[in-house]
Every structure is written in structure tokens, then in C-alpha cells.
C-alpha atoms as a PDB file:
ATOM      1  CA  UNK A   1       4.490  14.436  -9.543  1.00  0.00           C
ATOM      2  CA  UNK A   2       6.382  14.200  -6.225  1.00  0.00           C
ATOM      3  CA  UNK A   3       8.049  10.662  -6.280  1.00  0.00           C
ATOM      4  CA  UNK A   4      10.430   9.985  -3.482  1.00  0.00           C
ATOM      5  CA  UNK A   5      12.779   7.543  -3.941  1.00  0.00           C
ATOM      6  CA  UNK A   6      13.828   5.733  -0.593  1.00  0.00           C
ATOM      7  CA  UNK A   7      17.179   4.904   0.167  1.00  0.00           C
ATOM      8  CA  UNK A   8      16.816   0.897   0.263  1.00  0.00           C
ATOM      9  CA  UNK A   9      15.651  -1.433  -1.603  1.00  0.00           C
ATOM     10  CA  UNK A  10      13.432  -4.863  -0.768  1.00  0.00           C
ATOM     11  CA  UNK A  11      15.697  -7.651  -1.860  1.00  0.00           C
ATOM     12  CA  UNK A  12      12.930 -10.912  -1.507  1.00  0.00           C
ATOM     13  CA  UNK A  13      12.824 -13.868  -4.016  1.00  0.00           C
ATOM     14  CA  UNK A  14       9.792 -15.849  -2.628  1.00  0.00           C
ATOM     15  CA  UNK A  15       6.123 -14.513  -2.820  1.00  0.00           C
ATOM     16  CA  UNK A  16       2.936 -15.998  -1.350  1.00  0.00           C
ATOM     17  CA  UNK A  17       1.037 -18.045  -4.222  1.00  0.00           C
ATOM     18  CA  UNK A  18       3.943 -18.443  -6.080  1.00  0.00           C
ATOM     19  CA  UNK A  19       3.410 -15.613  -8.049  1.00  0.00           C
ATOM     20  CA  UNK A  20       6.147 -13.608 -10.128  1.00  0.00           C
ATOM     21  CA  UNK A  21       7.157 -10.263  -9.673  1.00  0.00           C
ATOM     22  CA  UNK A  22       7.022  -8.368 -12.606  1.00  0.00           C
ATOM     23  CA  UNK A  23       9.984  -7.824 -14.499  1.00  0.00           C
ATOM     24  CA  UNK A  24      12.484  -8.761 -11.558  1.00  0.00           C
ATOM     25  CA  UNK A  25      12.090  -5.741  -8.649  1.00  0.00           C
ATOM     26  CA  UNK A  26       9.470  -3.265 -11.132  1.00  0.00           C
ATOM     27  CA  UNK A  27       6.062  -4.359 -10.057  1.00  0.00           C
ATOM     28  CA  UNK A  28       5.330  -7.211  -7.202  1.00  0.00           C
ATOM     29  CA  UNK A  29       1.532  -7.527  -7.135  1.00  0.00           C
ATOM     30  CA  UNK A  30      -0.045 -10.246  -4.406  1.00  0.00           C
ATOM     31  CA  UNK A  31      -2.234 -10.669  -1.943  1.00  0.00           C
ATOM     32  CA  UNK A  32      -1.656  -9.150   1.447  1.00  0.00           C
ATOM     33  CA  UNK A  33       0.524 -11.677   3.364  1.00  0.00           C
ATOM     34  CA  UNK A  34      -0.193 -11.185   7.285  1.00  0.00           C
ATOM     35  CA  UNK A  35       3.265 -13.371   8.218  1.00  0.00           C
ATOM     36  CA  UNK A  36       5.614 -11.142   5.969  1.00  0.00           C
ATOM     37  CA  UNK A  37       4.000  -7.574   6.806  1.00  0.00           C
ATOM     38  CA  UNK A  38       1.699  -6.997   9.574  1.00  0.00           C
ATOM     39  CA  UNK A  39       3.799  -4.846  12.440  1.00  0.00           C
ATOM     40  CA  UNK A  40       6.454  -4.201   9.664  1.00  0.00           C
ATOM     41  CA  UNK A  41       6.591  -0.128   7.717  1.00  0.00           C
ATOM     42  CA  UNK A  42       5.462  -0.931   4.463  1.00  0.00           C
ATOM     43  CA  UNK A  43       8.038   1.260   2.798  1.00  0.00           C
ATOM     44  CA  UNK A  44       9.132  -0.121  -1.143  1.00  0.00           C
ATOM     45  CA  UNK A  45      11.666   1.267  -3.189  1.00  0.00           C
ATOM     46  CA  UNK A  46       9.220   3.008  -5.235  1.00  0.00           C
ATOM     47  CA  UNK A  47       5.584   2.495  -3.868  1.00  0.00           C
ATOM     48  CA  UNK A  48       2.398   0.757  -2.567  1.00  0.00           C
ATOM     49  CA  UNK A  49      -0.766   0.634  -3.261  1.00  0.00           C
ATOM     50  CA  UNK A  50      -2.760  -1.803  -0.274  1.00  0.00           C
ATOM     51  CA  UNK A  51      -6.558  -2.329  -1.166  1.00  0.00           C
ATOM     52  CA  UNK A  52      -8.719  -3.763   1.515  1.00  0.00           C
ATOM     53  CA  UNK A  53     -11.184  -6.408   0.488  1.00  0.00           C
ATOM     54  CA  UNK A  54     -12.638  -7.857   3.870  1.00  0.00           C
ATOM     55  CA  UNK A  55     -12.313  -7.399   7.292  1.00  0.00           C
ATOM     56  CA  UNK A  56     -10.620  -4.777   9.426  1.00  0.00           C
ATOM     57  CA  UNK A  57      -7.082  -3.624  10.548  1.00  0.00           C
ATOM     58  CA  UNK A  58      -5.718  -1.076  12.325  1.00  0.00           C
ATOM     59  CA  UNK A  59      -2.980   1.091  10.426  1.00  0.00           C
ATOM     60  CA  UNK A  60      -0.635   3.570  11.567  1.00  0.00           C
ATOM     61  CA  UNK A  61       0.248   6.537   8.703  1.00  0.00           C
ATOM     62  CA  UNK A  62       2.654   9.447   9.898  1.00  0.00           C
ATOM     63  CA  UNK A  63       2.462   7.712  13.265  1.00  0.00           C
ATOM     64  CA  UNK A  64      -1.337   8.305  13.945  1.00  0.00           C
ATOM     65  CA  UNK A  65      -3.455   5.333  14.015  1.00  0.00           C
ATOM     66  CA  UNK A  66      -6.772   4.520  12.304  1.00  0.00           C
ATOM     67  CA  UNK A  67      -9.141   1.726  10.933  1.00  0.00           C
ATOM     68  CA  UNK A  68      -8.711  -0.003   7.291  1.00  0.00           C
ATOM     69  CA  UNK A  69     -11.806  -1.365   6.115  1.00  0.00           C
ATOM     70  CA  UNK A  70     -13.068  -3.107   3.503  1.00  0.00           C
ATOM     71  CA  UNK A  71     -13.428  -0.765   0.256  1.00  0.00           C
ATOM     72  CA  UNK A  72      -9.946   0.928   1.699  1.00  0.00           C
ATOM     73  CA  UNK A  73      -7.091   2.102  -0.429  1.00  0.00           C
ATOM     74  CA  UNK A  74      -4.185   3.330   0.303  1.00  0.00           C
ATOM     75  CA  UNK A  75      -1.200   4.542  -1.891  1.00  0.00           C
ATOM     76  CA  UNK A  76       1.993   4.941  -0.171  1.00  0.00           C
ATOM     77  CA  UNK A  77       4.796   6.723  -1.563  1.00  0.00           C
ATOM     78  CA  UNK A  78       8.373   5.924   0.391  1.00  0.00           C
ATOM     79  CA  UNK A  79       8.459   8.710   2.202  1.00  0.00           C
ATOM     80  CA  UNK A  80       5.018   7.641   4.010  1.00  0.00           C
ATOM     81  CA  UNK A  81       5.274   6.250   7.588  1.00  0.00           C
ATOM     82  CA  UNK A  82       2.802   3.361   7.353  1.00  0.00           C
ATOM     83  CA  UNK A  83       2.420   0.009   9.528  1.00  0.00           C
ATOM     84  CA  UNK A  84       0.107  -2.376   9.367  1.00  0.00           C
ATOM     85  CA  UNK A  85      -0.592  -3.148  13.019  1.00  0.00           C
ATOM     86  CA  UNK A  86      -2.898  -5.479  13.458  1.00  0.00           C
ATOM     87  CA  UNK A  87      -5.532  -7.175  11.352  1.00  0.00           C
ATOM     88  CA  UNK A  88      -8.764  -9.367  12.002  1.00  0.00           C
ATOM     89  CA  UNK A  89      -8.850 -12.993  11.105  1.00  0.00           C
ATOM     90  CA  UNK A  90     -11.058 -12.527   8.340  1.00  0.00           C
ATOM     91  CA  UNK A  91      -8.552  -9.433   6.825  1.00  0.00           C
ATOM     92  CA  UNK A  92      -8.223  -9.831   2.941  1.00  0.00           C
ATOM     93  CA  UNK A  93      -5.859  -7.410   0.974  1.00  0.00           C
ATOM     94  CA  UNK A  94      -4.092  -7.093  -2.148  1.00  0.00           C
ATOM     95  CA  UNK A  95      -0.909  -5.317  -2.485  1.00  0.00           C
ATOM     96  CA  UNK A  96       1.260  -3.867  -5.052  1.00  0.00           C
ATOM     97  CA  UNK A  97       4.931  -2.997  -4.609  1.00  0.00           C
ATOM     98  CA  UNK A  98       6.578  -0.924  -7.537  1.00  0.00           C
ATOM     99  CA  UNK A  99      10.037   0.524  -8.287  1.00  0.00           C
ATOM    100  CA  UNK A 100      11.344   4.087  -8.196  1.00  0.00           C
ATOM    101  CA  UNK A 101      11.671   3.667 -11.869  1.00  0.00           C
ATOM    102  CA  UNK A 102       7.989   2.430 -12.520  1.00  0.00           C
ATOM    103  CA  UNK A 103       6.563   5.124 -10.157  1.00  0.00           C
ATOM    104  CA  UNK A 104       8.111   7.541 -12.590  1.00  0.00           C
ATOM    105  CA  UNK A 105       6.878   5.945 -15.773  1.00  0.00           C
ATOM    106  CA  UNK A 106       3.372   5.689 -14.627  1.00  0.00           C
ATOM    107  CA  UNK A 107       2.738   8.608 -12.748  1.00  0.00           C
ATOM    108  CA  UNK A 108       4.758  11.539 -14.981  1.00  0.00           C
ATOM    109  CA  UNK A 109       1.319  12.696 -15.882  1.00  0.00           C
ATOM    110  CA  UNK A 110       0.195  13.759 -12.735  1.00  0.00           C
ATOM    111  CA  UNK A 111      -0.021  16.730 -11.008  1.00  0.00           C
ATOM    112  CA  UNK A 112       0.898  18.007  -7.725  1.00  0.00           C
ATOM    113  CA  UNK A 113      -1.833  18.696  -6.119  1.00  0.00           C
ATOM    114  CA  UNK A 114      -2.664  15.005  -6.577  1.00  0.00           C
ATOM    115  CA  UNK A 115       0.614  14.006  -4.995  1.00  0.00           C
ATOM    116  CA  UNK A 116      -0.012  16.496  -2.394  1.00  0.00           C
ATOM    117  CA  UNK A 117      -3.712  14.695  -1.298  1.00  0.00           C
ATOM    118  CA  UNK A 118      -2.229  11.559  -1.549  1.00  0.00           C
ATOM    119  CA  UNK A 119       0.803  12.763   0.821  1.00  0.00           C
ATOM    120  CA  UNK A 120      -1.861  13.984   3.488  1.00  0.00           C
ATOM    121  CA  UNK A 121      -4.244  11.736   2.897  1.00  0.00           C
ATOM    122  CA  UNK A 122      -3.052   8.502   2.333  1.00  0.00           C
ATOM    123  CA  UNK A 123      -5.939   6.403   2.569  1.00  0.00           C
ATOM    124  CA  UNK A 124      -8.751   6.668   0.332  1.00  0.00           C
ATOM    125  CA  UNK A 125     -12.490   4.839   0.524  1.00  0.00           C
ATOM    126  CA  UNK A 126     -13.121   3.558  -3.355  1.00  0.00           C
ATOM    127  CA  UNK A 127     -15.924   5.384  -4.301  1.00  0.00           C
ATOM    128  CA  UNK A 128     -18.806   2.420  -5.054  1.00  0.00           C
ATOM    129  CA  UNK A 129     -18.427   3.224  -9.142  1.00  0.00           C
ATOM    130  CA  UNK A 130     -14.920   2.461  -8.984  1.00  0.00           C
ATOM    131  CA  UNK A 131     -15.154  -0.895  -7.230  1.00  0.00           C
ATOM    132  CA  UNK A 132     -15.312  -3.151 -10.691  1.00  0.00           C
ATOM    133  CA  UNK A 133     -12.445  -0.855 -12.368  1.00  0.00           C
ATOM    134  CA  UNK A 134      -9.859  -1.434  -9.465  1.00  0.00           C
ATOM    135  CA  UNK A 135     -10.716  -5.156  -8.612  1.00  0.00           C
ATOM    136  CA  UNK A 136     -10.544  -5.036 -13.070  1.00  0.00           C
ATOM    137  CA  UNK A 137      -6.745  -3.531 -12.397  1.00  0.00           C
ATOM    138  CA  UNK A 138      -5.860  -6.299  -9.672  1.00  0.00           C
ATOM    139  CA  UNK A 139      -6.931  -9.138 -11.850  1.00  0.00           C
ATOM    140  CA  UNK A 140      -4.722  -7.783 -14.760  1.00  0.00           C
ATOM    141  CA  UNK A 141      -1.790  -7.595 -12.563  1.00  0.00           C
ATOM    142  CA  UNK A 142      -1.804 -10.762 -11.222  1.00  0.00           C
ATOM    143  CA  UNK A 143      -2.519 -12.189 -15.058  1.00  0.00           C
ATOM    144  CA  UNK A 144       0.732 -10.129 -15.615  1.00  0.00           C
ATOM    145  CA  UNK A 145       2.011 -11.463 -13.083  1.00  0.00           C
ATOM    146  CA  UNK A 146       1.498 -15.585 -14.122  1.00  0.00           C
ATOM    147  CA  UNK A 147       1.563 -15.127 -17.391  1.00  0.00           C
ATOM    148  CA  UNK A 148       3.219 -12.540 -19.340  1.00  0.00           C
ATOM    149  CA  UNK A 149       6.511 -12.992 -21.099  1.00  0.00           C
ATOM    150  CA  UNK A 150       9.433 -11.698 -18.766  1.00  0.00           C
ATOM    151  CA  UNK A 151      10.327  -9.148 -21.350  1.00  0.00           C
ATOM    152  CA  UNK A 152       6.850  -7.911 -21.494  1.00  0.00           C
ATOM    153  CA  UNK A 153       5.591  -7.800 -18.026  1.00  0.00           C
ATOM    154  CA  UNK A 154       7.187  -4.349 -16.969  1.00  0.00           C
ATOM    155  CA  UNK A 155       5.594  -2.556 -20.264  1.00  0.00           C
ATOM    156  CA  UNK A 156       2.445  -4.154 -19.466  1.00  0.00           C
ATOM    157  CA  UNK A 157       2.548  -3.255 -15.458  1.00  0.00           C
ATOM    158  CA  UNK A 158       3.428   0.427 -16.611  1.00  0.00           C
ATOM    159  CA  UNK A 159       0.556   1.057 -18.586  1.00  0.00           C
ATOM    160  CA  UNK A 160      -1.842  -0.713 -16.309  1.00  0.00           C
ATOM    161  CA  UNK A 161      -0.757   1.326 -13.314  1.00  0.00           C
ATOM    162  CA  UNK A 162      -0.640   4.273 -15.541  1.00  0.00           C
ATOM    163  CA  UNK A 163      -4.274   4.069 -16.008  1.00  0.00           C
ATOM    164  CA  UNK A 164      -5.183   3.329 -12.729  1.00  0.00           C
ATOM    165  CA  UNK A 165      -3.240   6.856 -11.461  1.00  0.00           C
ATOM    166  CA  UNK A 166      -4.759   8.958 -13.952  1.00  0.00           C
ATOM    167  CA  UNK A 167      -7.912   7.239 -12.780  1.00  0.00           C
ATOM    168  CA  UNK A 168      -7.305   8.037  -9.078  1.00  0.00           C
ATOM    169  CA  UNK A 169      -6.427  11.626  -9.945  1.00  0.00           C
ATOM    170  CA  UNK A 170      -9.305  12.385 -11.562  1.00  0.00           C
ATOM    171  CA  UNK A 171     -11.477  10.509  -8.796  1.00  0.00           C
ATOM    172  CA  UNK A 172      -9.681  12.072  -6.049  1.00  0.00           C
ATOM    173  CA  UNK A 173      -9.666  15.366  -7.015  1.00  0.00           C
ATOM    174  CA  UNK A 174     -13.701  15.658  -8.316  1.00  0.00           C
ATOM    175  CA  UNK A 175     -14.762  13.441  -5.579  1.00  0.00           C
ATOM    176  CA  UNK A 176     -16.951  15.704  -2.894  1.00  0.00           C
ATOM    177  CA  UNK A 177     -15.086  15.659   0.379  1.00  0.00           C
ATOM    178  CA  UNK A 178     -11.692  15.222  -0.688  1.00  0.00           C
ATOM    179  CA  UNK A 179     -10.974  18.674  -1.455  1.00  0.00           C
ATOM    180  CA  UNK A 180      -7.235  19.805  -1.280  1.00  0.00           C
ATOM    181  CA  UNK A 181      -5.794  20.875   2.221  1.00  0.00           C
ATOM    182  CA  UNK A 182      -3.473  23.633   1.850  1.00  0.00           C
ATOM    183  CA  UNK A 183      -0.154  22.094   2.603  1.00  0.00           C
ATOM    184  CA  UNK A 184       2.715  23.774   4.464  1.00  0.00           C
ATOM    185  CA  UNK A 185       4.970  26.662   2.536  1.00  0.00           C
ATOM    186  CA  UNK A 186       7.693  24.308   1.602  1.00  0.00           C
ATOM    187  CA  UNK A 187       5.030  22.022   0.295  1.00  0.00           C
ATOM    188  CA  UNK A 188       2.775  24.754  -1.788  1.00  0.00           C
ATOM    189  CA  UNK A 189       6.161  25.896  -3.023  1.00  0.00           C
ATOM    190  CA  UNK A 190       7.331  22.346  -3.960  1.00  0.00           C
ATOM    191  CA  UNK A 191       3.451  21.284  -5.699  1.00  0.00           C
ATOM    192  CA  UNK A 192       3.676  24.826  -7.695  1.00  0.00           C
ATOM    193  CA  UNK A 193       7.303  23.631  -9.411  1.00  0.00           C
ATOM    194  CA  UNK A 194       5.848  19.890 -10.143  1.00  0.00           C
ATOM    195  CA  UNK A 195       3.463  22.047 -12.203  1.00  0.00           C
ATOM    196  CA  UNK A 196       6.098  24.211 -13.681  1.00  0.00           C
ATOM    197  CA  UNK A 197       8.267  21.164 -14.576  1.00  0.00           C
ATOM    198  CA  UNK A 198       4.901  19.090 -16.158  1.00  0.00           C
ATOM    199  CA  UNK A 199       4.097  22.081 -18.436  1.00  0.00           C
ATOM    200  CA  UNK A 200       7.482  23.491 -19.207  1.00  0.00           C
ATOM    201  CA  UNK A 201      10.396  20.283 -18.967  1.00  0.00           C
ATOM    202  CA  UNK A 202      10.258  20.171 -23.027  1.00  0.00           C
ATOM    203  CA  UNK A 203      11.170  23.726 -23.353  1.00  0.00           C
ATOM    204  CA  UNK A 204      13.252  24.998 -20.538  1.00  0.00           C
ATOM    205  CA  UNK A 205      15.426  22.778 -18.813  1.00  0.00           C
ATOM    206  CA  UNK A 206      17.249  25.279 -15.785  1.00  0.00           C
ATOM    207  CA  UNK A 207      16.606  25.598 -12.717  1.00  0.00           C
ATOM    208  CA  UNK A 208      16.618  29.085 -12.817  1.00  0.00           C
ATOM    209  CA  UNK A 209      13.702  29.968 -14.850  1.00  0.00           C
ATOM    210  CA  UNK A 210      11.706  27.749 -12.752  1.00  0.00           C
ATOM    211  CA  UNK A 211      13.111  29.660  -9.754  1.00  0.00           C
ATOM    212  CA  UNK A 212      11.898  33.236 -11.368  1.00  0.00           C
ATOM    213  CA  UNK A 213       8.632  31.985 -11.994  1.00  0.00           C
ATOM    214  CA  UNK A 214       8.474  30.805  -8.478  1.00  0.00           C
ATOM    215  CA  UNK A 215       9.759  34.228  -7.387  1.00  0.00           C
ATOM    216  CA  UNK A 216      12.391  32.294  -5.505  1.00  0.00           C
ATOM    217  CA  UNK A 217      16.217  31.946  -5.713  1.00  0.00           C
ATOM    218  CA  UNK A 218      17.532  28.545  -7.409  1.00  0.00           C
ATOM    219  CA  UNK A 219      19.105  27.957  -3.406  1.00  0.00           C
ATOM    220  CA  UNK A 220      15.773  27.977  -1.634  1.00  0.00           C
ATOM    221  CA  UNK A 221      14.378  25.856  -4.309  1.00  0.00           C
ATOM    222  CA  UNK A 222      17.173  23.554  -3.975  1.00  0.00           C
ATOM    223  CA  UNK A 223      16.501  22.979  -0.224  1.00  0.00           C
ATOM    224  CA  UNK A 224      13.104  22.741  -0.388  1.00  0.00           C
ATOM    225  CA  UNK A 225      12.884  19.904  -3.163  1.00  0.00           C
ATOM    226  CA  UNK A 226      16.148  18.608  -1.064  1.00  0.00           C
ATOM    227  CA  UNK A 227      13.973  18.202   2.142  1.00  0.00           C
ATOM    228  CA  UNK A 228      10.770  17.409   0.936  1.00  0.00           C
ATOM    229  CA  UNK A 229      11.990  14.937  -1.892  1.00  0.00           C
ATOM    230  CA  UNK A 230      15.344  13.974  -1.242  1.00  0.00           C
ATOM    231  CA  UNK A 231      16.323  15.035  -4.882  1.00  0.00           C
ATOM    232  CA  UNK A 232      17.451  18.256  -6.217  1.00  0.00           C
ATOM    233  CA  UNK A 233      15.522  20.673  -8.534  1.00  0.00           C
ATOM    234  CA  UNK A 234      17.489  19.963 -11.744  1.00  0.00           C
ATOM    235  CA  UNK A 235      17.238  15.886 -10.977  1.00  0.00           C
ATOM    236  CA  UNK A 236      13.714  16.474 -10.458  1.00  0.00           C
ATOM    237  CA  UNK A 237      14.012  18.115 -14.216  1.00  0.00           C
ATOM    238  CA  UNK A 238      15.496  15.478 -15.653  1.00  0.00           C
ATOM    239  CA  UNK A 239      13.346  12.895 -14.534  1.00  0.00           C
ATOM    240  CA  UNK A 240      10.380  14.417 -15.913  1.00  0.00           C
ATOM    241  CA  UNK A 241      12.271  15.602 -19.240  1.00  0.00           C
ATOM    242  CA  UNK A 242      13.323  11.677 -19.615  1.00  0.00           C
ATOM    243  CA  UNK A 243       9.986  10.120 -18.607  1.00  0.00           C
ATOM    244  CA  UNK A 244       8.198  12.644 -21.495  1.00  0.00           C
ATOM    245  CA  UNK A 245      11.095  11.629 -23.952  1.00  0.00           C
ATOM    246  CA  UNK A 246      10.339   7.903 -23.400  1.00  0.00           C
ATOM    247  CA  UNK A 247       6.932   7.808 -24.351  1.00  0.00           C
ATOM    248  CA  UNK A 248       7.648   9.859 -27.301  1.00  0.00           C
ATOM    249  CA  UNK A 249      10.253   7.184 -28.592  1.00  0.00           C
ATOM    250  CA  UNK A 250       7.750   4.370 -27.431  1.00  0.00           C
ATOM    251  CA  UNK A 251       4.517   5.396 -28.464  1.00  0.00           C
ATOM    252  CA  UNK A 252       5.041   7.615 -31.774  1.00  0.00           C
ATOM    253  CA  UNK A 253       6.567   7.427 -34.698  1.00  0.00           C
ATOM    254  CA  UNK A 254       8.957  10.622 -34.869  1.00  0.00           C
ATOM    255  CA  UNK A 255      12.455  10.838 -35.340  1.00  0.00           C
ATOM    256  CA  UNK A 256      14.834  10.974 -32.461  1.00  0.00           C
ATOM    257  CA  UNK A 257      15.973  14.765 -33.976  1.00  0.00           C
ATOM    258  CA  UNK A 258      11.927  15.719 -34.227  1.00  0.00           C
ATOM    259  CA  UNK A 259      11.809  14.676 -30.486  1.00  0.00           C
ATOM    260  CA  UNK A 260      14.960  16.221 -29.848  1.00  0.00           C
ATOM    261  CA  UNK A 261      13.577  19.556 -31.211  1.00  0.00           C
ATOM    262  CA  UNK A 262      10.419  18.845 -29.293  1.00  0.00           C
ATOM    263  CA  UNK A 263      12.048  18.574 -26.206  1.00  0.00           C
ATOM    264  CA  UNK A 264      13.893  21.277 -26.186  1.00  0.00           C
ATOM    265  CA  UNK A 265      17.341  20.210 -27.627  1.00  0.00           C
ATOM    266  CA  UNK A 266      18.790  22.385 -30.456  1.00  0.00           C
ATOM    267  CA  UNK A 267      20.656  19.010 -31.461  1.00  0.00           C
ATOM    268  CA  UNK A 268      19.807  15.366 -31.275  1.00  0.00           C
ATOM    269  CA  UNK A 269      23.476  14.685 -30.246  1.00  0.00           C
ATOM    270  CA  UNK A 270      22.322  17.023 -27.274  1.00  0.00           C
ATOM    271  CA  UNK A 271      19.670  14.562 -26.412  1.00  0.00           C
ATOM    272  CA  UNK A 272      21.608  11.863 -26.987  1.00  0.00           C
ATOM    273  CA  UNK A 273      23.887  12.467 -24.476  1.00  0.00           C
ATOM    274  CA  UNK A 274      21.358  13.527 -21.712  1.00  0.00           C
ATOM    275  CA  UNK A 275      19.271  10.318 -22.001  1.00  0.00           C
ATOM    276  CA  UNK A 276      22.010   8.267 -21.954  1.00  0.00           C
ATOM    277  CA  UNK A 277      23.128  10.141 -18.762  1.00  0.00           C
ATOM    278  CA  UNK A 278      20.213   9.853 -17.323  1.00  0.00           C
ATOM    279  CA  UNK A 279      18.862   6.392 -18.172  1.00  0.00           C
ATOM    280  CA  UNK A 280      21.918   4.728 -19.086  1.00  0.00           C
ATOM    281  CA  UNK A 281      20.926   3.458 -22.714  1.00  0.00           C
ATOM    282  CA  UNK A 282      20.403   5.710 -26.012  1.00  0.00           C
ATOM    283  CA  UNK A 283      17.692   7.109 -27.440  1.00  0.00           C
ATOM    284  CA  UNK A 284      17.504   4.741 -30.439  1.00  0.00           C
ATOM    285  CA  UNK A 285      18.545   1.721 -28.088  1.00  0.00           C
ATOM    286  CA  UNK A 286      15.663   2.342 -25.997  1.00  0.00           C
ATOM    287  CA  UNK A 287      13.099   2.779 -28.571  1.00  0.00           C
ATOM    288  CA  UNK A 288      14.194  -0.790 -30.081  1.00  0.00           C
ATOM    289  CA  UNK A 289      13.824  -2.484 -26.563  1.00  0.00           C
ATOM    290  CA  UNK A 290      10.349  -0.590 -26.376  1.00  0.00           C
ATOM    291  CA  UNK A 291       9.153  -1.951 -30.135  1.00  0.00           C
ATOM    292  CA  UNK A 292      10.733  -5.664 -29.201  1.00  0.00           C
ATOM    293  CA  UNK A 293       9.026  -5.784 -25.736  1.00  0.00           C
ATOM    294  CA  UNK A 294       5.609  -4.754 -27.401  1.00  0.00           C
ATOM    295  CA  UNK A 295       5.850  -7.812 -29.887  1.00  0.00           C
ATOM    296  CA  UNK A 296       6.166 -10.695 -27.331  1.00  0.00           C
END
């Protein structure tokens, strides 16, 4: 679940093959263009995901170098040091750029120990099985890309990146070898309220009963999401609360006052308000932008 969101944003119009990004800034999928990146932190809004497909290059993540190779992944979340340093002439790569916004849509699902390999990690070798599913995932975001409608292509680049996470989880967490590291106190502290937040956001909303069952006070859980996430405990709340709300209005049938009382909210004028708070449209609005987009 950990998400940073960085403090800029990338502000480019032209892209290499003359493809699209997706929904203005929400997904940017291409290949790897040596000119615009190599020697520069690859540090988006939201996120990056930078598949290998031949050749070599030499990386840099949290300032220690290494070798990319072909069959390489690597998902980097913004608060990731990575640089492409150099590559070989025959270096072929496909990257993805994504929003702060999309990140949350597509990865709400997902736990914290997955966010806390990828954190560590970084870089991943795609396990041989996997190989036709991901280059399956690129293809459909660059169709996305060319040839979706404009109002479609951000619900269509959410749920293909949403499959390809809960993929990853799933592979990165059964694969041998890529056991979890224990992370650092903050960190174990921080991955144990992602948890908290996935299985309890629809019911309890306060900071302080996710401090209790933490055994913490709210303050220390405060700094601690403050320094590892840049975003405090109750925004952290939110996010999740809104991102489980949205899929309710966009994938089921209930009532807003059924979800209301699903998430939590003894009245849907309760709910109301918070969403619109937090995402800047209604409930009801949203669900008819959902319903439209899925048409085109």
C-alpha cells in the first residue's frame, strides 16, 4: 500500500513514436528513450515500471549501482533514487510512467509487505512463466495508448495495471528467493498500519484505533507515516477509504446509502461530504463519469 507521492510533476507534451499518454498525465507508456532519460532520476509523479528487453545497462537505485539485463523489471515508486546510467547500443526497454492518482487506483489492493520488497528491492528478474503475461500487458498499453477513446483510456490503463500489480504481488511474494527482508522499525511499524488500514478503512476511520492496535500513540504514528511517506496517518486513511468507495460506485450496483453503510458512514450525507473532500466530485457524479467512460 505505501504510495508516495513526489512533490513535482513531469510536465512533457512530446513522446517518442508519437504515442499518447493516457488520459493527459495518468498513464505514459513507451519505449525506453535513451536521449530523454539515460543519466537523468527516473522519478514520476506517481510511478515507473522499466522492463528490459535486450541488452545491458548499468542502473543506480538508492545510490548503489548494478546491471539491468534483459528479462529485468523494475518498479519505482517516487521516493526511489534510480538513474539510468549508461546503456549498451543494443539496450531495448519499455517504460511506463503513472500518476499519484492511478498508483492509488491500481494498487489499493495490495499489501505492505509487497510495497515493502518492492521498496528494498526494486528490481526484479521476470520469472520465465511470466514473460508472455507482461510483454501481453505492454502491448495493451500501447493499444491504449493509439487507440482508445480519450475518455476511456485512464479506466482502461487502471484496470490493466491493476492486474499486472496483483500479478506481481502474488509472484513476488511466492517466488523462492525473494523472501521478505525485515525492514527497519519505522518501516515494520509503517507495513503493519497499511495492513490495518486495507482490512479495517470501511469500518473505523481514526487514527487512534489504528494507533492502539499498533500499541503506539497517534504522534509517533504521525511521524513515522510523515517520514517514510510524506503523508499523514489520517490522509493515508482517506486515500484508502476513497479508493475502496470508488470501485464500489464503479463496479456494483448498490446504492450510494448501502455503500455509505458499508463504509462505515452512519449517513450517506456523511459520505457525501468526505468524497467530495477528498476527490473533489460526488459520489453520484463520479459513478456517472465511471458508467459513461465504460460505454465509449
Amino acid at each position: 500500500m505505501e504510495k508516495t507521492r513526489p512533490r513535482e510533476k513531469q510536465n512533457r507534451d512530446e513522446h517518442p513514436a508519437g504515442l499518447r499518454r493516457i488520459q493527459g498525465k495518468a498513464c505514459h507508456a513507451r519505449p525506453f528513450d535513451r536521449k530523454e532519460s539515460l543519466g537523468r532520476p527516473l522519478q514520476h509523479a506517481g510511478g515507473t515500471i522499466l522492463a528490459c528487453h535486450q541488452g545491458k545497462a548499468v542502473i543506480s537505485v538508492h545510490f548503489k549501482r548494478r546491471t539491468f539485463s534483459r528479462g529485468d523489471i523494475a518498479l519505482i515508486f517516487a521516493d526511489t533514487p534510480f538513474t539510468v546510467e549508461k546503456t549498451s547500443r543494443d539496450f531495448q526497454g519499455f517504460q511506463v510512467d503513472f500518476s499519484p492518482e492511478l498508483v492509488d487506483e491500481a494498487t489499493f489492493t495490495c499489501t505492505g509487505p509487497f510495497f515493502d520488497t518492492v521498496y528494498e528491492q526494486v528490481v526484479f528478474q521476470i520469472p520465465s512463466h511470466c514473460l508472455t503475461a507482461w510483454k501481453a500487458i505492454e502491448e495493451q498499453l500501447l493499444w491504449i495508448a493509439v487507440h482508445a477513446q480519450e475518455q476511456s483510456r485512464r479506466l482502461l490503463a487502471r484496470n490493466t495495471l491493476q492486474n499486472f500489480f496483483i500479478a506481481m504481488e502474488m509472484t513476488l511474494l511466492k517466488e523462492p528467493g525473494q523472501e521478505r527482508r525485515p525492514g527497519t522499525r519505522p518501516r515494520q511499524i509503517f507495513s503493519q498500519f497499511c495492513n490495518l488500514v486495507v482490512e479495517y478503512c470501511h469500518k473505523e476511520h481514526e487514527v487512534g484505533f489504528y494507533a492502539e492496535k499498533l500499541c503506539i500513540t497517534p504522534y509517533y504514528l504521525y511521524k513515522t507515516c510523515l517520514s517514510i511517506m510524506k503523508m499523514s496517518p489520517k490522509d493515508i486513511i482517506n486515500s484508502q477509504l476513497s479508493c475502496e468507495i470508488k470501485v464500489l460506485l464503479s463496479s456494483t450496483n448498490l446504492s450510494v446509502k448501502e455503500i455509505a453503510q458499508k463504509s462505515g458512514f452512519e449517513e450517506p450525507s456523511y459520505m457525501t461530504r468526505f468524497f467530495k473532500r477528498v476527490t473533489g466530485t460526488t459520489p453520484t457524479r463520479f459513478r456517472e463519469n465511471a458508467a459513461r467512460q465504460g460505454k465509449e
